[in-house]
PDB file of N, CA and C in Angstrom:
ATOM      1  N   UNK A   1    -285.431-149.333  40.250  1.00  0.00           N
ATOM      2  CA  UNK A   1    -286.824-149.451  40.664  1.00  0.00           C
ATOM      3  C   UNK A   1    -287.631-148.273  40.111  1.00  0.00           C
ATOM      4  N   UNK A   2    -288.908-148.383  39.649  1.00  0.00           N
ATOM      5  CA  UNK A   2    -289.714-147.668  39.116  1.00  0.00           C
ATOM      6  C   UNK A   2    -290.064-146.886  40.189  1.00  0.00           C
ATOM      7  N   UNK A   3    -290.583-145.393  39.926  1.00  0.00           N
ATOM      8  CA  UNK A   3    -290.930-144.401  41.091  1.00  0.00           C
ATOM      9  C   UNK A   3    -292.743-144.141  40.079  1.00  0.00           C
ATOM     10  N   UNK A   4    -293.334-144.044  41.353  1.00  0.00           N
ATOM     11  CA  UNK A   4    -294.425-144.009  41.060  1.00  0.00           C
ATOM     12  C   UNK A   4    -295.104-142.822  39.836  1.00  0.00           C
ATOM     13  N   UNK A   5    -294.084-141.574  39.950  1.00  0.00           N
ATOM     14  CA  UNK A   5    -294.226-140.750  39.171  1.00  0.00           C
ATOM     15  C   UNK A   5    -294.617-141.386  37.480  1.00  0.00           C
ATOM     16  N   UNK A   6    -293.260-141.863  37.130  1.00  0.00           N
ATOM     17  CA  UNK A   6    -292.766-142.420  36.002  1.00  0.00           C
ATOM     18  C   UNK A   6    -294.493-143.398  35.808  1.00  0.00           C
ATOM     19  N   UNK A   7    -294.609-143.893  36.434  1.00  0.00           N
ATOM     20  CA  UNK A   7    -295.724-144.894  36.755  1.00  0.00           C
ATOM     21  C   UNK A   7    -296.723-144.474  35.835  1.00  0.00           C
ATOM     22  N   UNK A   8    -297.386-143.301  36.712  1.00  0.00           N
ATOM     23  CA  UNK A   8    -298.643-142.395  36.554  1.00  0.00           C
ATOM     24  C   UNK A   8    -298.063-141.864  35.123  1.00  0.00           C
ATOM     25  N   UNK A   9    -297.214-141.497  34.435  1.00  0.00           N
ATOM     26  CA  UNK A   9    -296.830-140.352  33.268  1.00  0.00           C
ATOM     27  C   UNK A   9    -297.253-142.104  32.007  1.00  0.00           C
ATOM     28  N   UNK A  10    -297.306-142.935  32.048  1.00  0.00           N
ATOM     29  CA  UNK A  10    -297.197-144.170  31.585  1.00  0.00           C
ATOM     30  C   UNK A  10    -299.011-144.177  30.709  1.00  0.00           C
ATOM     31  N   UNK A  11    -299.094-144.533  29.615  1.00  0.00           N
ATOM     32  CA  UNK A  11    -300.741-144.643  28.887  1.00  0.00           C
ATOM     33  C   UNK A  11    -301.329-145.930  29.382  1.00  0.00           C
ATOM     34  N   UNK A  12    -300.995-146.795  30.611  1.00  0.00           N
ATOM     35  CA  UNK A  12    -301.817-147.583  30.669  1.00  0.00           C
ATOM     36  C   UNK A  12    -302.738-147.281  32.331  1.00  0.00           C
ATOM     37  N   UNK A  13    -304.011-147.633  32.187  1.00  0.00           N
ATOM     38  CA  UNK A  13    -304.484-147.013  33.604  1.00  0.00           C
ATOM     39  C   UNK A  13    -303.696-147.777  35.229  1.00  0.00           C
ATOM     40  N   UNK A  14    -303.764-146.961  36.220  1.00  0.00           N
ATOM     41  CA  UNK A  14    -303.423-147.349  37.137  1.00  0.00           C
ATOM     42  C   UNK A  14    -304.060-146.773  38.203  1.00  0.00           C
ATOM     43  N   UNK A  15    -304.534-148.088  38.594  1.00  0.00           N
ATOM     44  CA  UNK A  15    -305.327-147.973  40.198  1.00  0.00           C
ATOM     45  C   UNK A  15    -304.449-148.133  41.588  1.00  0.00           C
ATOM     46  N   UNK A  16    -304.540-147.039  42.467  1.00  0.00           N
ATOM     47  CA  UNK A  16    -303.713-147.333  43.692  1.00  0.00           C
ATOM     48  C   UNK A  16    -305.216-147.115  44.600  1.00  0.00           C
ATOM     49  N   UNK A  17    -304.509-147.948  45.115  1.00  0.00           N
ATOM     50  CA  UNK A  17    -305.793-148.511  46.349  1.00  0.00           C
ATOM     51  C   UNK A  17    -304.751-148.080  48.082  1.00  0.00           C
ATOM     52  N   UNK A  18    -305.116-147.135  48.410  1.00  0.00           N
ATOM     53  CA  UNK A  18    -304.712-146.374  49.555  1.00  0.00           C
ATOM     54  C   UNK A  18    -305.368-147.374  50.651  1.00  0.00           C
ATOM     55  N   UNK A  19    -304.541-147.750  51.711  1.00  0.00           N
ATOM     56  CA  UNK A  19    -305.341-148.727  52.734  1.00  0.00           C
ATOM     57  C   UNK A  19    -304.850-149.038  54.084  1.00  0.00           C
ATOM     58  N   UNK A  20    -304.695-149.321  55.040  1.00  0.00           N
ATOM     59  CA  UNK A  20    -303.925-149.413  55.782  1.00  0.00           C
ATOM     60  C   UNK A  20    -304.521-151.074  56.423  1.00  0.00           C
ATOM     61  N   UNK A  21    -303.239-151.679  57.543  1.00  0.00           N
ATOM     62  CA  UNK A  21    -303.108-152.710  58.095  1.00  0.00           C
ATOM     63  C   UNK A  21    -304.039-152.868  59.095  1.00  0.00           C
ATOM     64  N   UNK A  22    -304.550-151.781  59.413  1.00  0.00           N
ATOM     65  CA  UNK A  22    -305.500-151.848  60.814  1.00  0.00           C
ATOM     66  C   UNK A  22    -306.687-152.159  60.448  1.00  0.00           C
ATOM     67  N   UNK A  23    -307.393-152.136  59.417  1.00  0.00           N
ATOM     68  CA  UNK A  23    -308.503-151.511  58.446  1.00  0.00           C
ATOM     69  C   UNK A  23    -309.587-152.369  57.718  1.00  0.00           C
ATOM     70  N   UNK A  24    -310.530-153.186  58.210  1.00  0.00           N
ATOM     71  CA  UNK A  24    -311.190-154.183  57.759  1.00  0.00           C
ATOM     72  C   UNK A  24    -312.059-154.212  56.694  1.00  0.00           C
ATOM     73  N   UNK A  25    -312.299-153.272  55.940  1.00  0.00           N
ATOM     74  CA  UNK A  25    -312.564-152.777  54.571  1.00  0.00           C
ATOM     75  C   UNK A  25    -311.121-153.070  53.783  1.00  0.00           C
ATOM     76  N   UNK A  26    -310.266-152.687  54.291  1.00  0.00           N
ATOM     77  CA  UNK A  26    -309.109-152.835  53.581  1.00  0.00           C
ATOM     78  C   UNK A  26    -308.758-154.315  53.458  1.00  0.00           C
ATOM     79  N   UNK A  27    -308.649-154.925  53.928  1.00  0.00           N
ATOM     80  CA  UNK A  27    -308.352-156.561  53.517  1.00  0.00           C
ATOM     81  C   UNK A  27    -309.361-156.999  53.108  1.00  0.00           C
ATOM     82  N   UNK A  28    -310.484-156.997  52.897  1.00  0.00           N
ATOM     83  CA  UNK A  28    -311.898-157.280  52.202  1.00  0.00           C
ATOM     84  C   UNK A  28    -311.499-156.842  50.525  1.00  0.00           C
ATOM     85  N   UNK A  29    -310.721-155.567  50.801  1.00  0.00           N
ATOM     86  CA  UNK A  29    -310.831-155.290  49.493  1.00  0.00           C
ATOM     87  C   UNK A  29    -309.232-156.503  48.492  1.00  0.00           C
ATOM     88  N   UNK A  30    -308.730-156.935  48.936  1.00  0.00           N
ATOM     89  CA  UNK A  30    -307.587-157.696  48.656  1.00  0.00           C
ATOM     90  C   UNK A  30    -308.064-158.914  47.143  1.00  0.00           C
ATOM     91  N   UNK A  31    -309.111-159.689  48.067  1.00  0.00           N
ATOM     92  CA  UNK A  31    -309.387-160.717  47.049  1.00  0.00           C
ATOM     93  C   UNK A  31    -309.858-160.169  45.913  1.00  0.00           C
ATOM     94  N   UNK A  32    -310.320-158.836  45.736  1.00  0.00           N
ATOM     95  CA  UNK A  32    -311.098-158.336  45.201  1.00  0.00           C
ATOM     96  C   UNK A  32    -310.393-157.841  43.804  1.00  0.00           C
ATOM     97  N   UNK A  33    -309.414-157.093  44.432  1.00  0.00           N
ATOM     98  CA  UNK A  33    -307.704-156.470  43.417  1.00  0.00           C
ATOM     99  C   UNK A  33    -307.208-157.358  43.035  1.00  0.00           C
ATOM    100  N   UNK A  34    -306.962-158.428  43.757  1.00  0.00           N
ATOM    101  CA  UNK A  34    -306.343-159.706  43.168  1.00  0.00           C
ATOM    102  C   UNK A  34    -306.924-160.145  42.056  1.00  0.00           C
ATOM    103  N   UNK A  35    -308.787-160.768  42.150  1.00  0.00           N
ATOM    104  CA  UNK A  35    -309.103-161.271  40.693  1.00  0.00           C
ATOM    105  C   UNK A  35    -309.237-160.020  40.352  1.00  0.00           C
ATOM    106  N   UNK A  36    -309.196-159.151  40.221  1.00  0.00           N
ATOM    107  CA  UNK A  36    -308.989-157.866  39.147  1.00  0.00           C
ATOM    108  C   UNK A  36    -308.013-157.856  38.461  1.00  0.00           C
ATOM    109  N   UNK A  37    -306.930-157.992  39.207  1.00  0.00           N
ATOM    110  CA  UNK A  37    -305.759-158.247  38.302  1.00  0.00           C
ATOM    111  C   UNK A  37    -305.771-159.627  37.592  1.00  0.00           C
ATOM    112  N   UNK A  38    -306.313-160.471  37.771  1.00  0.00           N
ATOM    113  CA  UNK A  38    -306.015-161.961  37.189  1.00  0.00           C
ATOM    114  C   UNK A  38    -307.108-161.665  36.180  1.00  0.00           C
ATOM    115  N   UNK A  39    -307.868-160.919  35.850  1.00  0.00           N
ATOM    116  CA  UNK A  39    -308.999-161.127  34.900  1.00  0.00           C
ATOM    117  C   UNK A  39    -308.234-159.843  33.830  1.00  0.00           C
ATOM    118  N   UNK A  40    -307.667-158.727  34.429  1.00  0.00           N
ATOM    119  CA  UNK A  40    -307.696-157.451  33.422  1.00  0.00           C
ATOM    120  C   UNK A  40    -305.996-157.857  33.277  1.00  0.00           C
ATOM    121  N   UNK A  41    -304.936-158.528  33.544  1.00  0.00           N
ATOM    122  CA  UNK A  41    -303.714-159.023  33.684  1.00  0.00           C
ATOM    123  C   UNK A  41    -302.931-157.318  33.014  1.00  0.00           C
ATOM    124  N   UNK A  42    -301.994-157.476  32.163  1.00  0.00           N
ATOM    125  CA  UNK A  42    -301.380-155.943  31.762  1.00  0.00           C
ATOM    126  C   UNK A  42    -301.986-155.128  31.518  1.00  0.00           C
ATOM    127  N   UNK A  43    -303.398-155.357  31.341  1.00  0.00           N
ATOM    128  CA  UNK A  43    -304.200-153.969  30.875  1.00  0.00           C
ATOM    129  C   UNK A  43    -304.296-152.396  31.748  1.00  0.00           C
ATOM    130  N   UNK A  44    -304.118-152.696  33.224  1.00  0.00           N
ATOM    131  CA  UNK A  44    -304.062-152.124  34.408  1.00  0.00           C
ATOM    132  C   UNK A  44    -302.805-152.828  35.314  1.00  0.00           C
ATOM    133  N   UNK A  45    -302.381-150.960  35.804  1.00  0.00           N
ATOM    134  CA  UNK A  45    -301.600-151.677  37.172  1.00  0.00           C
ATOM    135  C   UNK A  45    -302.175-151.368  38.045  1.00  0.00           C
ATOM    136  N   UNK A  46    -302.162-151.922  38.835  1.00  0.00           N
ATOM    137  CA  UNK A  46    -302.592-151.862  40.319  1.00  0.00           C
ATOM    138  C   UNK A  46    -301.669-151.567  41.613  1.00  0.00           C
ATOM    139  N   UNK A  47    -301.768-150.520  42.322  1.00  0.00           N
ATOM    140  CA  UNK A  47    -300.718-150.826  43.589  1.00  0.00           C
ATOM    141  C   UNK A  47    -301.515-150.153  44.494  1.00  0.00           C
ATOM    142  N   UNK A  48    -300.451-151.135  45.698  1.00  0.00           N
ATOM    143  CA  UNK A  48    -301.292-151.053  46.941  1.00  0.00           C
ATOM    144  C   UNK A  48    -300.583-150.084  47.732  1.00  0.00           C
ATOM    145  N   UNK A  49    -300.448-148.678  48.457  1.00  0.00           N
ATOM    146  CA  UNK A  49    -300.319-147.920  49.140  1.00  0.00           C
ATOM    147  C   UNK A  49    -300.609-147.284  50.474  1.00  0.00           C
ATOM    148  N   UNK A  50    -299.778-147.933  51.794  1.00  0.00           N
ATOM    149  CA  UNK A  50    -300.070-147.929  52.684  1.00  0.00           C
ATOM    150  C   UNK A  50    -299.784-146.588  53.399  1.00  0.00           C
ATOM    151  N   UNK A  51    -301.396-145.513  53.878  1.00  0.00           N
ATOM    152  CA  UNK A  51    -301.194-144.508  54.181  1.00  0.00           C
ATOM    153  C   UNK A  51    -300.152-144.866  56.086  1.00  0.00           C
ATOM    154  N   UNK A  52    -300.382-145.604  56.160  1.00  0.00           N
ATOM    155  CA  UNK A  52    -298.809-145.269  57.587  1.00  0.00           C
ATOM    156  C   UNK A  52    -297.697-145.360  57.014  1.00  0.00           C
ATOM    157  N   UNK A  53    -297.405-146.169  56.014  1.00  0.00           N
ATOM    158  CA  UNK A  53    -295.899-146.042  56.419  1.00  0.00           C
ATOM    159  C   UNK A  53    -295.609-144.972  54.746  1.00  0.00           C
ATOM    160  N   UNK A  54    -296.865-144.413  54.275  1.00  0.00           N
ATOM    161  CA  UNK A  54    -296.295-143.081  53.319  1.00  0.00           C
ATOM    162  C   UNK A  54    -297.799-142.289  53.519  1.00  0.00           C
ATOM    163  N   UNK A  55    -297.198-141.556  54.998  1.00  0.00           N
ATOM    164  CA  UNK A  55    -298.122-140.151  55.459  1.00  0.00           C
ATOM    165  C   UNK A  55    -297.729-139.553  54.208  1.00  0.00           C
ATOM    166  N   UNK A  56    -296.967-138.694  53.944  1.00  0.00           N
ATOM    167  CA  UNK A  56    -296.863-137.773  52.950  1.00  0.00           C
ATOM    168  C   UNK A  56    -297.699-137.799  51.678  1.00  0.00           C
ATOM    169  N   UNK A  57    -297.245-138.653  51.049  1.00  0.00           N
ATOM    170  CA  UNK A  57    -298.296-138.895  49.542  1.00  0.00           C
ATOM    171  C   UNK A  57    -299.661-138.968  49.959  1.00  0.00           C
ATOM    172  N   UNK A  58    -300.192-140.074  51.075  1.00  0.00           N
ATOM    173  CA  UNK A  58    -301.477-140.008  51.133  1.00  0.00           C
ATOM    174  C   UNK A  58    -302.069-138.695  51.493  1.00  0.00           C
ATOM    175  N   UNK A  59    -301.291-137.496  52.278  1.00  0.00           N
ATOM    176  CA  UNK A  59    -301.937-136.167  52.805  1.00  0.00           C
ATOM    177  C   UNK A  59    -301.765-135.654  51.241  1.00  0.00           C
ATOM    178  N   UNK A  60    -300.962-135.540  50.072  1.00  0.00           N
ATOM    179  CA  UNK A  60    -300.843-135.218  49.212  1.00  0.00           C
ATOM    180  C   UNK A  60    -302.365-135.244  48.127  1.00  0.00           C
ATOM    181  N   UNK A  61    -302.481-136.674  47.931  1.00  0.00           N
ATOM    182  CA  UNK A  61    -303.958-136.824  47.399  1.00  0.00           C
ATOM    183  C   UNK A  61    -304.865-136.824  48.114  1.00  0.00           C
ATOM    184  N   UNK A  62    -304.843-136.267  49.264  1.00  0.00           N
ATOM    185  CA  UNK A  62    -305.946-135.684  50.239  1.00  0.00           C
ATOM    186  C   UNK A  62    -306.658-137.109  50.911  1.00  0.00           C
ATOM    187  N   UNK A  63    -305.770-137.941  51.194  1.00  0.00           N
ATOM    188  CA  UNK A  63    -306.536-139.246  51.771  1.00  0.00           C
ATOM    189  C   UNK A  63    -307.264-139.037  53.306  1.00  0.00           C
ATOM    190  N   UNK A  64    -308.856-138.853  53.095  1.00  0.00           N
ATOM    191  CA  UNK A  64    -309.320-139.346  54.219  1.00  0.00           C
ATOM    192  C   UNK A  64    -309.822-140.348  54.763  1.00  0.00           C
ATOM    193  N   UNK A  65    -309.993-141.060  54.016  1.00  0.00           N
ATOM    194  CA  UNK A  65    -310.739-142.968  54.752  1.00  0.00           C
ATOM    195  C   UNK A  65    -309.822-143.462  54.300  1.00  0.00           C
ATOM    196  N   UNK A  66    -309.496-144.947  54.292  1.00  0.00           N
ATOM    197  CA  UNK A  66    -309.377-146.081  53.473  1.00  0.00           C
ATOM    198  C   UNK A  66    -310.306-147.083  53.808  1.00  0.00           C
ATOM    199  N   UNK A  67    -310.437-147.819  52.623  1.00  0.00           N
ATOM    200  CA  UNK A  67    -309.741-147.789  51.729  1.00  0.00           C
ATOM    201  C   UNK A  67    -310.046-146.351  50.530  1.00  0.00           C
ATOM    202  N   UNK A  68    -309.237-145.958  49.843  1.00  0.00           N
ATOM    203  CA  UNK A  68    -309.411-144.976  48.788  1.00  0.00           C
ATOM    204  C   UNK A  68    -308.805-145.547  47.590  1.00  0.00           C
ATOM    205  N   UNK A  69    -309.591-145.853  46.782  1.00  0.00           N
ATOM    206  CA  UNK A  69    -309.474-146.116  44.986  1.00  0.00           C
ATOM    207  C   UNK A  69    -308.847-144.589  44.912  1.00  0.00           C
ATOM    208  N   UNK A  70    -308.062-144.775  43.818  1.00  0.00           N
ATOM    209  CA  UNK A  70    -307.931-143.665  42.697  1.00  0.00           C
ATOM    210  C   UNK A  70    -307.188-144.091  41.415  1.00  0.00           C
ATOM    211  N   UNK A  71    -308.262-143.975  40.476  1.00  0.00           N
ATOM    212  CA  UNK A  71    -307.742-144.274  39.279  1.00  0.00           C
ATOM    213  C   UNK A  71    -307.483-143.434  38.012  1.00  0.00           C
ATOM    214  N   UNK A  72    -305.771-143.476  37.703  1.00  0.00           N
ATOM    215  CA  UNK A  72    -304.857-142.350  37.064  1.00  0.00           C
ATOM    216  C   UNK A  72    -305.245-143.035  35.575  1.00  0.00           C
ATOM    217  N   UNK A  73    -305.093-141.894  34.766  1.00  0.00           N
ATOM    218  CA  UNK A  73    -304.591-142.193  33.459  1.00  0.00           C
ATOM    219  C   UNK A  73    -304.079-141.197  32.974  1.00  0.00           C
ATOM    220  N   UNK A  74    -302.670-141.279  31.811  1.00  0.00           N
ATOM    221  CA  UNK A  74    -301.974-140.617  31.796  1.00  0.00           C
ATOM    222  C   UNK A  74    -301.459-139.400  32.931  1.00  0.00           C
ATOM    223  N   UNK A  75    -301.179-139.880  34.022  1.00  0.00           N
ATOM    224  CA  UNK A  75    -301.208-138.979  35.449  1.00  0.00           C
ATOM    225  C   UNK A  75    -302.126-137.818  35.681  1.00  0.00           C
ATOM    226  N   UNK A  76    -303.335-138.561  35.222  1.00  0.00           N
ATOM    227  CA  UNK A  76    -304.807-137.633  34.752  1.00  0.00           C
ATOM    228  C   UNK A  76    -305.832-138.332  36.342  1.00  0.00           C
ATOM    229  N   UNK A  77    -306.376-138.020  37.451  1.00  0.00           N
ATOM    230  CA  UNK A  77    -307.622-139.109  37.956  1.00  0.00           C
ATOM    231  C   UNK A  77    -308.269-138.517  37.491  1.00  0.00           C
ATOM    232  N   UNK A  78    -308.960-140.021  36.915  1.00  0.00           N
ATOM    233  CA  UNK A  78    -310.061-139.919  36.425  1.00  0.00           C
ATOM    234  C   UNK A  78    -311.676-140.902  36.773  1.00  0.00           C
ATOM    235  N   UNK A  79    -310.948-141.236  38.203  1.00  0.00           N
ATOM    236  CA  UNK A  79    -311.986-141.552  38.847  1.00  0.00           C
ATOM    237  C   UNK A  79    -311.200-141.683  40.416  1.00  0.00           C
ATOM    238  N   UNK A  80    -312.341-141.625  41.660  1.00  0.00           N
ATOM    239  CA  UNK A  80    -311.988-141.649  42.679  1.00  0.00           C
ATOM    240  C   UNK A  80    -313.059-142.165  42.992  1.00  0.00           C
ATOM    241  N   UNK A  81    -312.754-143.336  44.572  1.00  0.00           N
ATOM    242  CA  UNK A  81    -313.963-143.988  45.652  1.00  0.00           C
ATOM    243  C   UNK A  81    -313.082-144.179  46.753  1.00  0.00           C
ATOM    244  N   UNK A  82    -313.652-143.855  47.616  1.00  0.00           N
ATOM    245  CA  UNK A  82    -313.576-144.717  49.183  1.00  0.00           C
ATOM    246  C   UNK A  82    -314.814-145.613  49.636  1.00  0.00           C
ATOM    247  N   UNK A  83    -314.226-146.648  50.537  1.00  0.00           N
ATOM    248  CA  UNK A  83    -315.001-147.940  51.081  1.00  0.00           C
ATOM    249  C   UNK A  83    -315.010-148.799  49.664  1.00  0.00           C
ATOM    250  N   UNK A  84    -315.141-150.111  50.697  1.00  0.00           N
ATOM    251  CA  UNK A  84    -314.786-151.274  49.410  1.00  0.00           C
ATOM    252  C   UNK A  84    -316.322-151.058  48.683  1.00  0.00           C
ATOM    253  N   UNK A  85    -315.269-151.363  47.692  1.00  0.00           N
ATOM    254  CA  UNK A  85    -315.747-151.684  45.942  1.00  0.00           C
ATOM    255  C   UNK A  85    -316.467-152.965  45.630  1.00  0.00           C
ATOM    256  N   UNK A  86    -317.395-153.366  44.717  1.00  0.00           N
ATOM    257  CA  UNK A  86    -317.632-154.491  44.138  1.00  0.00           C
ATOM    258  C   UNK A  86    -316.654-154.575  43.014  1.00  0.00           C
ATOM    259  N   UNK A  87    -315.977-155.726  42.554  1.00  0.00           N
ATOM    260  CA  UNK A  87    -315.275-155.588  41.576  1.00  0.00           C
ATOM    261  C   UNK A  87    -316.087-155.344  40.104  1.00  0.00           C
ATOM    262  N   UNK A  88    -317.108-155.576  40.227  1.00  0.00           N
ATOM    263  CA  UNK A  88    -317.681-155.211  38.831  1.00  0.00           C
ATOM    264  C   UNK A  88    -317.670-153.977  38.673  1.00  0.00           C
ATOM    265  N   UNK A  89    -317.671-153.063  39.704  1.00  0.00           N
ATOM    266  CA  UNK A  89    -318.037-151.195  39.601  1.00  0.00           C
ATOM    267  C   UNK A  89    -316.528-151.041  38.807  1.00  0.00           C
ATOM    268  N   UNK A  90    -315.629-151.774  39.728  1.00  0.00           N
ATOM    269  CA  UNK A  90    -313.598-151.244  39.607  1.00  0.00           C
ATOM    270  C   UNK A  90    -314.020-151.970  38.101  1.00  0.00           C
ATOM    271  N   UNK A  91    -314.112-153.057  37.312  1.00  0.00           N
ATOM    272  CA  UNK A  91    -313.596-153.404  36.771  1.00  0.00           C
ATOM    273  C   UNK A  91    -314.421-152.625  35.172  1.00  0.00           C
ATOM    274  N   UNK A  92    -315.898-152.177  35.342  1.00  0.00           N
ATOM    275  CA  UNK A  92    -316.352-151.153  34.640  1.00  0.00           C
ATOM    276  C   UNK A  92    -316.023-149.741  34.084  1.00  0.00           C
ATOM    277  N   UNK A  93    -315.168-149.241  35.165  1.00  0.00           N
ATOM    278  CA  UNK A  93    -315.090-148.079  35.139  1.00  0.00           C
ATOM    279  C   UNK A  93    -313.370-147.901  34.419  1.00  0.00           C
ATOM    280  N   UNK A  94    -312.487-148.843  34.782  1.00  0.00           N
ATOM    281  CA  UNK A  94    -311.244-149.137  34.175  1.00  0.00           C
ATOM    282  C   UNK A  94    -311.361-149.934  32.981  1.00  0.00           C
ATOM    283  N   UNK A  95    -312.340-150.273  32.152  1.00  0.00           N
ATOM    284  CA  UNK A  95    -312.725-150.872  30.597  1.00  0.00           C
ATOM    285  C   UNK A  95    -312.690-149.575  29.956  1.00  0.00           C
ATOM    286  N   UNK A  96    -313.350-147.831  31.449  1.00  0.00           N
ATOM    287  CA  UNK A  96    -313.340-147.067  29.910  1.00  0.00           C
ATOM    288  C   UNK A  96    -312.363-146.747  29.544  1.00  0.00           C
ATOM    289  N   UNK A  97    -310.900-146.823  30.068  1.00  0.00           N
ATOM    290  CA  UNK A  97    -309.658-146.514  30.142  1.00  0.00           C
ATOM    291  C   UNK A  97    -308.761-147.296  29.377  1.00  0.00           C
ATOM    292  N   UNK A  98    -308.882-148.520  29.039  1.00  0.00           N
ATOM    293  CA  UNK A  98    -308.270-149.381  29.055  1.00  0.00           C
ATOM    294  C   UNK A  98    -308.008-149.506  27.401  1.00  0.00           C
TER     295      UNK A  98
END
């Protein structure tokens, strides 16, 4: 299994979307990642990262809301948001990466 490290060290961009189960911004944002991924398909990965059940990493990148965008390149961020997104902003800002 791939470790997220390896992930981030990788030249293609990757968005982790920090979010939790309780969180109604956070499932709003779902359909949203989904056609993101169905429109940008290998160009971007996407993963979803649930600050309960990984406190650690999320205190790591300093997570205070969710949902929290952060989007890596070459284990570089090079962009960050909290609260849902329109997918046109996510899907603009990962074209410059891409």
């Amino acid at each position: 299994m791939e470790n997220l490290k390896d992930i981030l060290l990788g030249n293609k961009p990757v968005l982790i979307d920090f979010f939790a189960e309780w969180c109604g911004p956070c499932k709003a944002m779902k359909p949203v990642l989904d056609n993101l991924k169905r429109e940008l398909g290998d160009n971007v990965r996407i993963i979803k990262i649930d600050i309960d059940k990984n406190n650690a990493l999320a205190a790591s990148y300093n997570i205070q809301s969710v949902p929290t965008l952060i989007l890596f390149k070459e284990n570089k961020i090079v962009w960050r948001a909290s609260g849902a997104r329109q997918m046109s902003e996510i899907k603009n800002i990962i074209g410059n990466y891409i």
